[in-house]
N, C-alpha and C. Protein backbone atom coordinates (compact mmCIF):
# COMPACT_ATOMS: atom_id res chain seq x y z
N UNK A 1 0.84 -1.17 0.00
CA UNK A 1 0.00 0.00 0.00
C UNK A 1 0.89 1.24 0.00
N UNK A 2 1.18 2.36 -1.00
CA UNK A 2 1.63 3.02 -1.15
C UNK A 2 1.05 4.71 -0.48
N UNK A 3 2.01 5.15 0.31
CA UNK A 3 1.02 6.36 1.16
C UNK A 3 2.02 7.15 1.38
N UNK A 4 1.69 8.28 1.27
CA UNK A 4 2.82 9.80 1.91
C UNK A 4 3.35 9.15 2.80
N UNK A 5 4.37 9.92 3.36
CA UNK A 5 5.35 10.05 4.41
C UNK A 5 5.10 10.86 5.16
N UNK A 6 4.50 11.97 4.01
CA UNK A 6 3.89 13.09 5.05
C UNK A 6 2.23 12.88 5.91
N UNK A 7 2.85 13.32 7.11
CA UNK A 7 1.03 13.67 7.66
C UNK A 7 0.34 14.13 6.90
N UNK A 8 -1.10 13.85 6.15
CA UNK A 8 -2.15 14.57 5.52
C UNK A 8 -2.46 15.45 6.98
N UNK A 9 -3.47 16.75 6.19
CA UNK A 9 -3.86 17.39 6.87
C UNK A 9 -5.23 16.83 7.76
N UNK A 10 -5.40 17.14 9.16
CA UNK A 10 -6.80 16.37 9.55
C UNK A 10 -7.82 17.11 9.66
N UNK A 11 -8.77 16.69 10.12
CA UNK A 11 -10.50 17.63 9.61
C UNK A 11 -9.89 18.24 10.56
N UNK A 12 -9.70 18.70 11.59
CA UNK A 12 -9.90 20.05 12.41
C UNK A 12 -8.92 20.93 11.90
N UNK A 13 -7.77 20.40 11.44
CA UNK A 13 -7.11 21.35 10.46
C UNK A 13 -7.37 21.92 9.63
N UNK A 14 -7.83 21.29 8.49
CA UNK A 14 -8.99 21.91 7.44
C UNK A 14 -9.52 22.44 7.96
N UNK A 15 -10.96 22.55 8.75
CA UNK A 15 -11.94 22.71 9.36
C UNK A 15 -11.61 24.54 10.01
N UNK A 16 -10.39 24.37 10.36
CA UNK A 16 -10.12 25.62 11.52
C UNK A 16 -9.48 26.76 10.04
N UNK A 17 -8.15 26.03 9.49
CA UNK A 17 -7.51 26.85 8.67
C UNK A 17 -8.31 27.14 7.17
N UNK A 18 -8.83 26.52 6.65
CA UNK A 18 -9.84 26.78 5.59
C UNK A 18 -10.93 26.92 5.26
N UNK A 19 -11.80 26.84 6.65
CA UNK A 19 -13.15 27.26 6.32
C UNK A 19 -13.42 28.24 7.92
N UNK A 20 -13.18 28.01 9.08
CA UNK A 20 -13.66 28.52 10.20
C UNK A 20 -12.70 30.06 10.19
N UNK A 21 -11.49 30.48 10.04
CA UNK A 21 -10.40 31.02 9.86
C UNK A 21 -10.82 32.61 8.86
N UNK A 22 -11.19 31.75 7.67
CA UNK A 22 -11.23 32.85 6.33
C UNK A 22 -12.81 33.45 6.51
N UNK A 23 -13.57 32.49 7.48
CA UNK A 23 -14.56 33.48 7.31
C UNK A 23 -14.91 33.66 8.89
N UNK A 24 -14.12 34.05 9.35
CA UNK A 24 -14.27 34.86 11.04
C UNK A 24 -15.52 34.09 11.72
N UNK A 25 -15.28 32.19 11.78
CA UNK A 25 -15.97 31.81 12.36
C UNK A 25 -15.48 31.31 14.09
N UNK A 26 -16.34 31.66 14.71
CA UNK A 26 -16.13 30.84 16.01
C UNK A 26 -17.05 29.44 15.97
N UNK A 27 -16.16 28.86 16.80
CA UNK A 27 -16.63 27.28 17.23
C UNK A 27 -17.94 27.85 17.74
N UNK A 28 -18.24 28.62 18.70
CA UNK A 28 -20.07 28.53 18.65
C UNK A 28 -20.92 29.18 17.55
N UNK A 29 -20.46 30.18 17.04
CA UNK A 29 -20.82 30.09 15.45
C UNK A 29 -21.15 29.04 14.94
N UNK A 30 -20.33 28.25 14.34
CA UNK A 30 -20.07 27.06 13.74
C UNK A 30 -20.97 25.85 14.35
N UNK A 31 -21.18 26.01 15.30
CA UNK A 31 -22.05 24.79 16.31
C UNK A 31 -23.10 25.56 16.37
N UNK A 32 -23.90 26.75 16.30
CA UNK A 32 -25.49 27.12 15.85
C UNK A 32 -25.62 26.59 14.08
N UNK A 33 -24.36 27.10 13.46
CA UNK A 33 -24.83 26.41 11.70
C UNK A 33 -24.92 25.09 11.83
N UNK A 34 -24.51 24.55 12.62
CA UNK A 34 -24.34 22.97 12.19
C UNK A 34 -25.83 21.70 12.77
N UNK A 35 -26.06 23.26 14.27
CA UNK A 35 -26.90 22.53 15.23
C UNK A 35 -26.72 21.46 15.97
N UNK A 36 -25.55 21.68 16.35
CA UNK A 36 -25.19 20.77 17.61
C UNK A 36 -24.25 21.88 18.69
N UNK A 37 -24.09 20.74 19.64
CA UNK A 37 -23.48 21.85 20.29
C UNK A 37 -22.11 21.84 20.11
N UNK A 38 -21.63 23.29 20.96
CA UNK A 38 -20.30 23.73 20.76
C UNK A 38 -19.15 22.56 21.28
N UNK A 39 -19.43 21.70 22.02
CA UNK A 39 -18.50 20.79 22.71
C UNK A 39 -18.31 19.66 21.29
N UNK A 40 -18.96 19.64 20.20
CA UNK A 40 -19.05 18.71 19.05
C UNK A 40 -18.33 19.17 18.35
N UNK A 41 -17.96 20.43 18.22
CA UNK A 41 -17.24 21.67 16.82
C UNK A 41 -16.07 21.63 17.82
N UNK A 42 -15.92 21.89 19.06
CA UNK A 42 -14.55 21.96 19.79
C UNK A 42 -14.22 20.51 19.68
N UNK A 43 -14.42 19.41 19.70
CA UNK A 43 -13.88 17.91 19.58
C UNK A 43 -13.68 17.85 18.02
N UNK A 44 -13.90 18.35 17.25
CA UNK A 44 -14.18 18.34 15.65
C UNK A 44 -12.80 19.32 15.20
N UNK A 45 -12.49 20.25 15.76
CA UNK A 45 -11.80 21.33 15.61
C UNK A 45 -10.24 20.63 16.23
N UNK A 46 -10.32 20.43 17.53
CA UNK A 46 -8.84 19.94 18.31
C UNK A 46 -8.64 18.06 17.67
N UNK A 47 -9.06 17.80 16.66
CA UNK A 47 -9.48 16.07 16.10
C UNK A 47 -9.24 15.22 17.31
N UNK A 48 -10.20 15.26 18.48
CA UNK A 48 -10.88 14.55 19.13
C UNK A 48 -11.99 13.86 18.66
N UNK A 49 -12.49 14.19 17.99
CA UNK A 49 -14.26 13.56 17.44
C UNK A 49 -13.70 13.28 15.65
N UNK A 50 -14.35 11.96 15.05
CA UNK A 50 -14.02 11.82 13.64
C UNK A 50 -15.63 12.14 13.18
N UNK A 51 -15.01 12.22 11.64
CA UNK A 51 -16.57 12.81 10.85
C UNK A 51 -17.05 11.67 10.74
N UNK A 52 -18.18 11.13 10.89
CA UNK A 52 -19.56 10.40 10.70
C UNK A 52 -19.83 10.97 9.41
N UNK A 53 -20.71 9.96 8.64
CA UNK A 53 -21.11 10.28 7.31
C UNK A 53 -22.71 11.56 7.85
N UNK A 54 -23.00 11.12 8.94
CA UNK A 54 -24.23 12.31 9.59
C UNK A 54 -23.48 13.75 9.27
N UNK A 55 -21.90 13.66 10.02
CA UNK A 55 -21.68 15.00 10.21
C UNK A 55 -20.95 15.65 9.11
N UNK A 56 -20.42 14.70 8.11
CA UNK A 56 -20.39 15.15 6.53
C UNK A 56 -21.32 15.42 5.67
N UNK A 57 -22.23 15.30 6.09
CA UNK A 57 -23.57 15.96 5.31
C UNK A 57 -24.40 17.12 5.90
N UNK A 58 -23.59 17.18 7.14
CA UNK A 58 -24.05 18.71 8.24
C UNK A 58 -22.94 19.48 7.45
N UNK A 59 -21.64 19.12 7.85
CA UNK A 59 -20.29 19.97 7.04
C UNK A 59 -20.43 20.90 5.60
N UNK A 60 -21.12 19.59 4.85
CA UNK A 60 -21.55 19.92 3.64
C UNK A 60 -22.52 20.95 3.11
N UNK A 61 -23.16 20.92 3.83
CA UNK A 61 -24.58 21.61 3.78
C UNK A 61 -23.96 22.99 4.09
N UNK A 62 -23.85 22.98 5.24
CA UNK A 62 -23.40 24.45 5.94
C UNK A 62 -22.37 24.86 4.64
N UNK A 63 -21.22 24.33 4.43
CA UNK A 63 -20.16 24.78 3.90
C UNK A 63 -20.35 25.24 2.18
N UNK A 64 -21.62 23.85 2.07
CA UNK A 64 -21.66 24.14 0.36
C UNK A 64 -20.94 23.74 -0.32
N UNK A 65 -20.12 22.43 0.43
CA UNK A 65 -19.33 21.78 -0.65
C UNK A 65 -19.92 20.05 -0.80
N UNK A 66 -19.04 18.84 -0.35
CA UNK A 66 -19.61 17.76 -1.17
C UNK A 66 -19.47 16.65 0.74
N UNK A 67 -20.31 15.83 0.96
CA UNK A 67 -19.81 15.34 2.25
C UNK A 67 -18.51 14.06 1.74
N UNK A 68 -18.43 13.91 0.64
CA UNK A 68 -17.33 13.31 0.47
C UNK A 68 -15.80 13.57 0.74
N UNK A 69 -15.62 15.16 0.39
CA UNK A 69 -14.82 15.87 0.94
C UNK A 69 -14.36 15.66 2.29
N UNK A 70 -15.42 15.63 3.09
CA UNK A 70 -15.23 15.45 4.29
C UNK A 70 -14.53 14.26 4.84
N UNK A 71 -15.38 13.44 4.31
CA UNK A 71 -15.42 12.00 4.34
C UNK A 71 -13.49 11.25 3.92
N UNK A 72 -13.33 12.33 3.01
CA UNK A 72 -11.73 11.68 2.33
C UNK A 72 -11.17 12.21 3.28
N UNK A 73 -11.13 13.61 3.70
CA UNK A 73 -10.01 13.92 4.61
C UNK A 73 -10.14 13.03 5.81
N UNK A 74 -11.05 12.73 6.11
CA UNK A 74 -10.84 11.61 7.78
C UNK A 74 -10.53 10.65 7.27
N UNK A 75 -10.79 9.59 6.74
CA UNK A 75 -10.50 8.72 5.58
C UNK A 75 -8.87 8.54 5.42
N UNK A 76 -8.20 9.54 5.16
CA UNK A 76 -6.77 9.58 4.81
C UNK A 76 -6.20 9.68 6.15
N UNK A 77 -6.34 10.86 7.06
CA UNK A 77 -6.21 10.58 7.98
C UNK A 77 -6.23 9.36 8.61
N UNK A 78 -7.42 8.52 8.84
CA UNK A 78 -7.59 6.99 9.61
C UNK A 78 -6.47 6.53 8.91
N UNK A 79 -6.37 6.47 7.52
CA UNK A 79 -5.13 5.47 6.95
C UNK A 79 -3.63 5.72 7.22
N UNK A 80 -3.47 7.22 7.29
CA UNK A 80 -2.18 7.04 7.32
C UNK A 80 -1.88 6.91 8.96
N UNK A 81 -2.06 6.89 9.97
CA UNK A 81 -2.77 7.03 11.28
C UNK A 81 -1.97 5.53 11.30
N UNK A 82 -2.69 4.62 10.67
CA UNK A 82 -2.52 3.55 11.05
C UNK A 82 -1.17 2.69 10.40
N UNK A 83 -1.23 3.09 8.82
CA UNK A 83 -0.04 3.07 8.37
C UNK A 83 1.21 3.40 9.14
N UNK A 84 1.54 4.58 10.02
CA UNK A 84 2.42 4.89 10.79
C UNK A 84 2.21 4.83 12.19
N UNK A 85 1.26 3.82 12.63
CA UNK A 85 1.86 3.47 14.23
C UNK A 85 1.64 1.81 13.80
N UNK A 86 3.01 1.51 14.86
CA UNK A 86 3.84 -0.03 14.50
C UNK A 86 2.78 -0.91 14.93
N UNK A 87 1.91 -0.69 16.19
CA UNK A 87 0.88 -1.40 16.61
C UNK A 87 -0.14 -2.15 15.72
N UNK A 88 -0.46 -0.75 15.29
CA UNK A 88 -1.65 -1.04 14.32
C UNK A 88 -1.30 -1.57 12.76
N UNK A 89 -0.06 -1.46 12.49
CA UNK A 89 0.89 -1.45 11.21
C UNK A 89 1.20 -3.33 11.77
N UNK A 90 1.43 -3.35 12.84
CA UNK A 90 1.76 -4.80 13.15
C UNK A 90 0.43 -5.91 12.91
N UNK A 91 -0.77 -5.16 13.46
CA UNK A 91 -2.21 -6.54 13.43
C UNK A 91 -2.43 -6.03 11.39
N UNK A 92 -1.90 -5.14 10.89
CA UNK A 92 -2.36 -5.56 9.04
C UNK A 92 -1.56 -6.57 8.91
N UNK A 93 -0.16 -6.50 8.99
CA UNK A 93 1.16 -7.31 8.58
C UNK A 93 0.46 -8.67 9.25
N UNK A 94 -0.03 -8.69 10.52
CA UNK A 94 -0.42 -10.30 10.52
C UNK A 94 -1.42 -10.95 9.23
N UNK A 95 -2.20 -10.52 8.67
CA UNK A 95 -3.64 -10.51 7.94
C UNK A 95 -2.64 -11.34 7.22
N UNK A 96 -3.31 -12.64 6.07
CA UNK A 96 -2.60 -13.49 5.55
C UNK A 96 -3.75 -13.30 4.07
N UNK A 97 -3.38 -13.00 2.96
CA UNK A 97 -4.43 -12.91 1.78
C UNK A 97 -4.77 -14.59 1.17
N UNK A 98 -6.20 -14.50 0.90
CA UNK A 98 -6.74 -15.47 0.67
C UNK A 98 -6.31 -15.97 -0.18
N UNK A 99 -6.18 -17.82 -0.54
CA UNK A 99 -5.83 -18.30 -1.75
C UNK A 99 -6.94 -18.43 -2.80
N UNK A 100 -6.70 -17.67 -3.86
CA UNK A 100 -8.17 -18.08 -4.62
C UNK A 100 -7.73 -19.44 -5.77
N UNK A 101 -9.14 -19.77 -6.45
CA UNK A 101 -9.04 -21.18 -7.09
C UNK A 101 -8.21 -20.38 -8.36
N UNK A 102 -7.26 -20.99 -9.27
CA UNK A 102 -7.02 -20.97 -10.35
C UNK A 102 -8.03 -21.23 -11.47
């Protein structure tokens, strides 16, 4: 499986530097558009909380872009996450691929 070296950026990164940032949003701002509360946008913001396909289609909506968007950046995140800690990099390396029939 071929993957950066580099950290991708994670949703609260995005989240803070490209959409909350450029348009002078606060986390309770952001948690009346979204309609949840502010303790959901602060776990969302510091990447304590991952996006749910629910809250990529809240993201989306509000933002006006696609919940897939959303969806890839956590997505890449989870992968490379796991790609680079040995733990979790250790239980794939056990996984043994199936023999199929010729």
């Amino acid at each position: 499986m071929l993957m950066t070296a580099r950290k991708p950026a994670t949703v609260g990164e995005i989240l803070r530097e490209e959409f909350m940032h450029p348009l002078g949003l606060t986390q309770a701002a952001l948690a009346e558009a979204m309609g949840v509360p502010r303790k959901h946008v602060n776990e969302l913001c510091n990447d304590r909380r991952n996006v749910t396909a629910a809250t990529a289609l809240i993201l989306a909506r509000v933002f006006g872009n696609s919940p897939d968007f959303w969806l890839n950046v956590q997505r890449r995140s989870d992968l490379w996450q796991v790609m680079n800690s040995p733990d979790e990099r250790a239980r794939v390396d056990r996984a043994k691929p199936l023999q199929t029939a010729a």
